[in-house]
PDB file of N, CA and C in Angstrom:
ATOM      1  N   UNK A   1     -10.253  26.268  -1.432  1.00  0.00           N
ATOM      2  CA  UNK A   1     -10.879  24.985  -1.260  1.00  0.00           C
ATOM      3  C   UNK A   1      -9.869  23.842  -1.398  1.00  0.00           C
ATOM      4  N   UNK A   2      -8.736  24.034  -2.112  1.00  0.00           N
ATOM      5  CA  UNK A   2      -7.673  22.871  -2.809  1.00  0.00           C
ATOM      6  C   UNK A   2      -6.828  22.476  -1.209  1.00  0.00           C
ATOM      7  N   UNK A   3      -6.663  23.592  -0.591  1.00  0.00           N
ATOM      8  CA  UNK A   3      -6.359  23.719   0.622  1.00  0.00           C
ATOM      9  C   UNK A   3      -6.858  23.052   1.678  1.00  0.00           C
ATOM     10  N   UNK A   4      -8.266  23.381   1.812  1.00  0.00           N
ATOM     11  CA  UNK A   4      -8.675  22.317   2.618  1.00  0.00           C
ATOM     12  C   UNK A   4      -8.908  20.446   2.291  1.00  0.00           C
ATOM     13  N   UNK A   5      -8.709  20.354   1.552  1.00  0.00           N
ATOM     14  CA  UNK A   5      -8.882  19.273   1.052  1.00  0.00           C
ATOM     15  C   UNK A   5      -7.875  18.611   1.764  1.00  0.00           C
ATOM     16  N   UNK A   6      -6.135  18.697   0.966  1.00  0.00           N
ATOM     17  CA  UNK A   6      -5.382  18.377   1.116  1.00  0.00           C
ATOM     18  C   UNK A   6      -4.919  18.392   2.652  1.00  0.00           C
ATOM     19  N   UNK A   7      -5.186  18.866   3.262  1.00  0.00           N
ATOM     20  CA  UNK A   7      -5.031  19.490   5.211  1.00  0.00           C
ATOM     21  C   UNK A   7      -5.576  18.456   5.959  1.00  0.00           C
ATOM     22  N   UNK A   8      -7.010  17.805   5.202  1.00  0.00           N
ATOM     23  CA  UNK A   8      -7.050  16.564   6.126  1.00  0.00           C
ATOM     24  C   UNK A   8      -7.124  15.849   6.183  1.00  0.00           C
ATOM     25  N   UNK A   9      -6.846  14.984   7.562  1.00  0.00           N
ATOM     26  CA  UNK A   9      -6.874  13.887   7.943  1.00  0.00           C
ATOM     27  C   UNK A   9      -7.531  12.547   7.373  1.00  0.00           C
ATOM     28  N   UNK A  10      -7.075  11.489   6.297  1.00  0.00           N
ATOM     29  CA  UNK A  10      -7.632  10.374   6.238  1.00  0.00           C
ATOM     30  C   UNK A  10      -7.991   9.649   7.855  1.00  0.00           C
ATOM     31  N   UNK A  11      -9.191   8.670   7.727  1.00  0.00           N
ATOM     32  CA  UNK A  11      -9.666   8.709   9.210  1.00  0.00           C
ATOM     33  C   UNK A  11      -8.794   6.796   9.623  1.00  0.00           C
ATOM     34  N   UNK A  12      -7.993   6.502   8.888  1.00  0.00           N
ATOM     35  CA  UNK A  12      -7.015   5.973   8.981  1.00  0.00           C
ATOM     36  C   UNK A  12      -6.483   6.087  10.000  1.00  0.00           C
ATOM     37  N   UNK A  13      -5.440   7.403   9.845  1.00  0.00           N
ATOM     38  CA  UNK A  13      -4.387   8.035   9.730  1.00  0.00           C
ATOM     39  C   UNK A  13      -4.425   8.663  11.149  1.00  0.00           C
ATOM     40  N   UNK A  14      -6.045   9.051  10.857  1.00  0.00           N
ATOM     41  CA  UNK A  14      -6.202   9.864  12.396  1.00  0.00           C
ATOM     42  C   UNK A  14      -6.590   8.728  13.790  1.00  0.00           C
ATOM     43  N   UNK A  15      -6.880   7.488  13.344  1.00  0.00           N
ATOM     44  CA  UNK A  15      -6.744   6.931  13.909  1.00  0.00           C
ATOM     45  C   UNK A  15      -5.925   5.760  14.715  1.00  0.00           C
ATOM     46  N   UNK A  16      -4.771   6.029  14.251  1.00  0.00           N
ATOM     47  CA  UNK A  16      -3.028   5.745  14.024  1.00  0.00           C
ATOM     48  C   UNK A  16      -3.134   4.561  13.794  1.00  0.00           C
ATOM     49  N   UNK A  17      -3.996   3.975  12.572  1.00  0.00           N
ATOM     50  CA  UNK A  17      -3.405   2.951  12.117  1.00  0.00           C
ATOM     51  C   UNK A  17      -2.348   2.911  11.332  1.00  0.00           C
ATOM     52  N   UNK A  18      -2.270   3.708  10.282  1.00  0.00           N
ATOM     53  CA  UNK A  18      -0.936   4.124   9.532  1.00  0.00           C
ATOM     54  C   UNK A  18       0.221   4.332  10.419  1.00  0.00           C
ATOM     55  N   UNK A  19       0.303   5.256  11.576  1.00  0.00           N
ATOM     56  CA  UNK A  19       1.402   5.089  11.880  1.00  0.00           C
ATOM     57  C   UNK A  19       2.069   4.215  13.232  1.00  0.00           C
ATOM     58  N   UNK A  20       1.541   2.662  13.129  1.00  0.00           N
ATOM     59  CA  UNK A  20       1.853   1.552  13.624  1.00  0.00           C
ATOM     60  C   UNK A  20       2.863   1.212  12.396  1.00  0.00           C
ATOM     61  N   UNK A  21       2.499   1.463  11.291  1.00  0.00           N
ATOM     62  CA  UNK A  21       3.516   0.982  10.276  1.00  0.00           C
ATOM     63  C   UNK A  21       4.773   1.514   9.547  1.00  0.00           C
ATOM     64  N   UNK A  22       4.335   3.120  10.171  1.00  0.00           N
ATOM     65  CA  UNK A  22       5.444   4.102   9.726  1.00  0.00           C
ATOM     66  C   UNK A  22       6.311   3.894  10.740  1.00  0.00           C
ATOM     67  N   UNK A  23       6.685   3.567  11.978  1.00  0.00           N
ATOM     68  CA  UNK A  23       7.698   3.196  13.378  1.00  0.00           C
ATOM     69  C   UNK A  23       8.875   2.313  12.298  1.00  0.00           C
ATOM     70  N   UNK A  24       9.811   2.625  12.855  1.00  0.00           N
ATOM     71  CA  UNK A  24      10.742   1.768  12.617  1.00  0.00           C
ATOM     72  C   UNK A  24      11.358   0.951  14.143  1.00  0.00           C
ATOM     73  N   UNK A  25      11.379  -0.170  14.302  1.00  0.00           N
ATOM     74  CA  UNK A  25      11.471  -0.856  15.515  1.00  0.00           C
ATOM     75  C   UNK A  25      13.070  -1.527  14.992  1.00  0.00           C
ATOM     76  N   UNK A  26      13.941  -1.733  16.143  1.00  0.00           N
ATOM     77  CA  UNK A  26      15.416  -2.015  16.192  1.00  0.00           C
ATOM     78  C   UNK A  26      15.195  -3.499  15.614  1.00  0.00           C
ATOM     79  N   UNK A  27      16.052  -4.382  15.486  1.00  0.00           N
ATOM     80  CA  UNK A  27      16.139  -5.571  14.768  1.00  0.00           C
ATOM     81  C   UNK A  27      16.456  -6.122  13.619  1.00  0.00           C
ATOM     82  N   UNK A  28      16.154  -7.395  13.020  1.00  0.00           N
ATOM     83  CA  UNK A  28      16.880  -8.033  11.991  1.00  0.00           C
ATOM     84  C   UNK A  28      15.721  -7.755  11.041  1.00  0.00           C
ATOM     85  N   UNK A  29      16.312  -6.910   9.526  1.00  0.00           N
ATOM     86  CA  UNK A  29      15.331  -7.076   8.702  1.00  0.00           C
ATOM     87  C   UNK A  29      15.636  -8.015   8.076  1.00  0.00           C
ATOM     88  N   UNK A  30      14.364  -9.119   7.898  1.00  0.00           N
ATOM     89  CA  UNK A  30      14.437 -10.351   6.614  1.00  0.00           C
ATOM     90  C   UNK A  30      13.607  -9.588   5.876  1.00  0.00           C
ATOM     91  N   UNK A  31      13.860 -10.062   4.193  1.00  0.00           N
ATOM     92  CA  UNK A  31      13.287 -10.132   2.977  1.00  0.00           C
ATOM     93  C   UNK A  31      12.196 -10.773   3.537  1.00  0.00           C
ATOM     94  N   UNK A  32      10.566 -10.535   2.860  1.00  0.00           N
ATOM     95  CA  UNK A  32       9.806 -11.125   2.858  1.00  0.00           C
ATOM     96  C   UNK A  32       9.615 -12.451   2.194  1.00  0.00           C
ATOM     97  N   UNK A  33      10.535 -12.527   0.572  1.00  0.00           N
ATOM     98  CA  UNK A  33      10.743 -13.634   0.104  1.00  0.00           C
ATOM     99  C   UNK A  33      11.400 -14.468   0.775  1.00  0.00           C
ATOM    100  N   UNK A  34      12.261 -14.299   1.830  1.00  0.00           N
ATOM    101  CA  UNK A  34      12.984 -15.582   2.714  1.00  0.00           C
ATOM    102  C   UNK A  34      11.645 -15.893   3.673  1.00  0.00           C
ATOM    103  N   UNK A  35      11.440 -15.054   3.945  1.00  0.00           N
ATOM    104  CA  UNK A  35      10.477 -15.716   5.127  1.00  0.00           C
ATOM    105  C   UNK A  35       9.422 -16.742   4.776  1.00  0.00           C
ATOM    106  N   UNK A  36       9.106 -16.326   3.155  1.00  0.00           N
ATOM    107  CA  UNK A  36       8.222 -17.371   2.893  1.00  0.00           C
ATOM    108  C   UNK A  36       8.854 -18.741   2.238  1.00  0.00           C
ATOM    109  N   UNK A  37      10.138 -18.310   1.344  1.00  0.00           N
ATOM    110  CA  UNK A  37      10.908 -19.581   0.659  1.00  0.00           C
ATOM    111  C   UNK A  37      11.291 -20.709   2.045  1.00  0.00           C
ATOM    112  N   UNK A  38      12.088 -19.918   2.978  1.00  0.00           N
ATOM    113  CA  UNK A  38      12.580 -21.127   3.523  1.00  0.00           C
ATOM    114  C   UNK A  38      11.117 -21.985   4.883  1.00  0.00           C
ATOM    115  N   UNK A  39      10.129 -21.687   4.684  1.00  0.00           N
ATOM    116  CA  UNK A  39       9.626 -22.594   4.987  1.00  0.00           C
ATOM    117  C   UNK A  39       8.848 -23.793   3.841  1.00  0.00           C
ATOM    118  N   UNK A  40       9.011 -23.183   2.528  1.00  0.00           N
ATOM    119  CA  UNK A  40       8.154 -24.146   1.543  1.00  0.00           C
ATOM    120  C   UNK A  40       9.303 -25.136   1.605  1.00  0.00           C
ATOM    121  N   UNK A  41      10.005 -24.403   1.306  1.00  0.00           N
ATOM    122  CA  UNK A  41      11.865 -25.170   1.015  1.00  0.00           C
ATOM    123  C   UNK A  41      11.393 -26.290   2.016  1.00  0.00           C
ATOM    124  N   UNK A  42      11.360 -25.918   3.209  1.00  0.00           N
ATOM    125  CA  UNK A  42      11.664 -26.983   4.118  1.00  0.00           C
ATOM    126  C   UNK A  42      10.420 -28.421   4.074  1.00  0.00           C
ATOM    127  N   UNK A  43       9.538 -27.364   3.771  1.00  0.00           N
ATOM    128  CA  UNK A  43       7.933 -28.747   3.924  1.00  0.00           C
ATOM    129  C   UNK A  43       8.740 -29.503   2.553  1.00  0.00           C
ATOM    130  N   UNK A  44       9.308 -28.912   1.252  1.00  0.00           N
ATOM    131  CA  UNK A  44       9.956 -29.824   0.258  1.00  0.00           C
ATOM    132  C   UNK A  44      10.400 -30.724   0.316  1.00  0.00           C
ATOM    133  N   UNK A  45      11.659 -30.514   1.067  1.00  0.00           N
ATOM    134  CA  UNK A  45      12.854 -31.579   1.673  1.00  0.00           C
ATOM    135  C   UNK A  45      12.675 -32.241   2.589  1.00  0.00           C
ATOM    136  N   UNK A  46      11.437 -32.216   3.478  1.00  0.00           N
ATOM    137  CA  UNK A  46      10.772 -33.514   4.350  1.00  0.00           C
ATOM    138  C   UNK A  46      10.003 -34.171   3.547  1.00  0.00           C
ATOM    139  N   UNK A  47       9.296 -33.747   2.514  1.00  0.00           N
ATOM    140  CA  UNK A  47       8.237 -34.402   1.836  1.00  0.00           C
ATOM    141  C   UNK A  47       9.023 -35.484   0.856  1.00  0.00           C
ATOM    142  N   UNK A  48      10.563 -34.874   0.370  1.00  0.00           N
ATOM    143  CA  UNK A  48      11.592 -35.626  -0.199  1.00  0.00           C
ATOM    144  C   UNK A  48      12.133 -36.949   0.365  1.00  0.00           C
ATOM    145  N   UNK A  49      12.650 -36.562   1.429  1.00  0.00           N
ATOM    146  CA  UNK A  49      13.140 -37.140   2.823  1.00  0.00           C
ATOM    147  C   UNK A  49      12.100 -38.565   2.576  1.00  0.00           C
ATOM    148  N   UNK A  50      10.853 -38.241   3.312  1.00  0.00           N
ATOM    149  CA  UNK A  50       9.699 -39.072   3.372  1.00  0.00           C
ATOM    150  C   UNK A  50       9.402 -40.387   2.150  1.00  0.00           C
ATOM    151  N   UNK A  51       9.528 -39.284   1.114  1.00  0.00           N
ATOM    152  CA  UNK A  51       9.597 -40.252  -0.336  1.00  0.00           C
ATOM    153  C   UNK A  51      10.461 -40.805  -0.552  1.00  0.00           C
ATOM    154  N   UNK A  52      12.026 -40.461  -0.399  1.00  0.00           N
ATOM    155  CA  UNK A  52      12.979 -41.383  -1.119  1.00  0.00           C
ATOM    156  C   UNK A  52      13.543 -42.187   0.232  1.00  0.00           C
ATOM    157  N   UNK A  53      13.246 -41.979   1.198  1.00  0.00           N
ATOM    158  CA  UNK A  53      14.341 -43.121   2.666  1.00  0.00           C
ATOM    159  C   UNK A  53      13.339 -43.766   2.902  1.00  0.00           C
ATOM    160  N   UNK A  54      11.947 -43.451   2.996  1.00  0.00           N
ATOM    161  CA  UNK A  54      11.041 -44.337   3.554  1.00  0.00           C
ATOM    162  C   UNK A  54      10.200 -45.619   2.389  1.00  0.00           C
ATOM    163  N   UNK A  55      10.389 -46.453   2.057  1.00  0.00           N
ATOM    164  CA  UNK A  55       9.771 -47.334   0.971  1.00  0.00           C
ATOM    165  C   UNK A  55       8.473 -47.659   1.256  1.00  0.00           C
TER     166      UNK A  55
END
């Protein structure tokens, strides 16, 4: 019985959502933390910008 258990298919899995994510595709890996820092970063330093040049 331990056997069959383990043998199948989450219906996930069988439905290849999982392995859309298991692919490895060619390209640049970014950190997820950059992807999100350098846009706060940036709304920062306009919001800076805005406050200290504009009176």
């Amino acid at each position: 019985m331990g056997d069959k258990k383990t043998s199948a298919a989450l219906p996930a899995s069988g439905a290849g959502l999982l392995r859309f994510f298991e692919d490895e595709t060619k390209g640049v890996k970014v950190d997820p933390k950059i992807v999100v820092s350098v846009p706060i970063s940036l709304i920062i330093v306009s919001w800076l910008l805005d406050i200290l040049l504009i009176p």
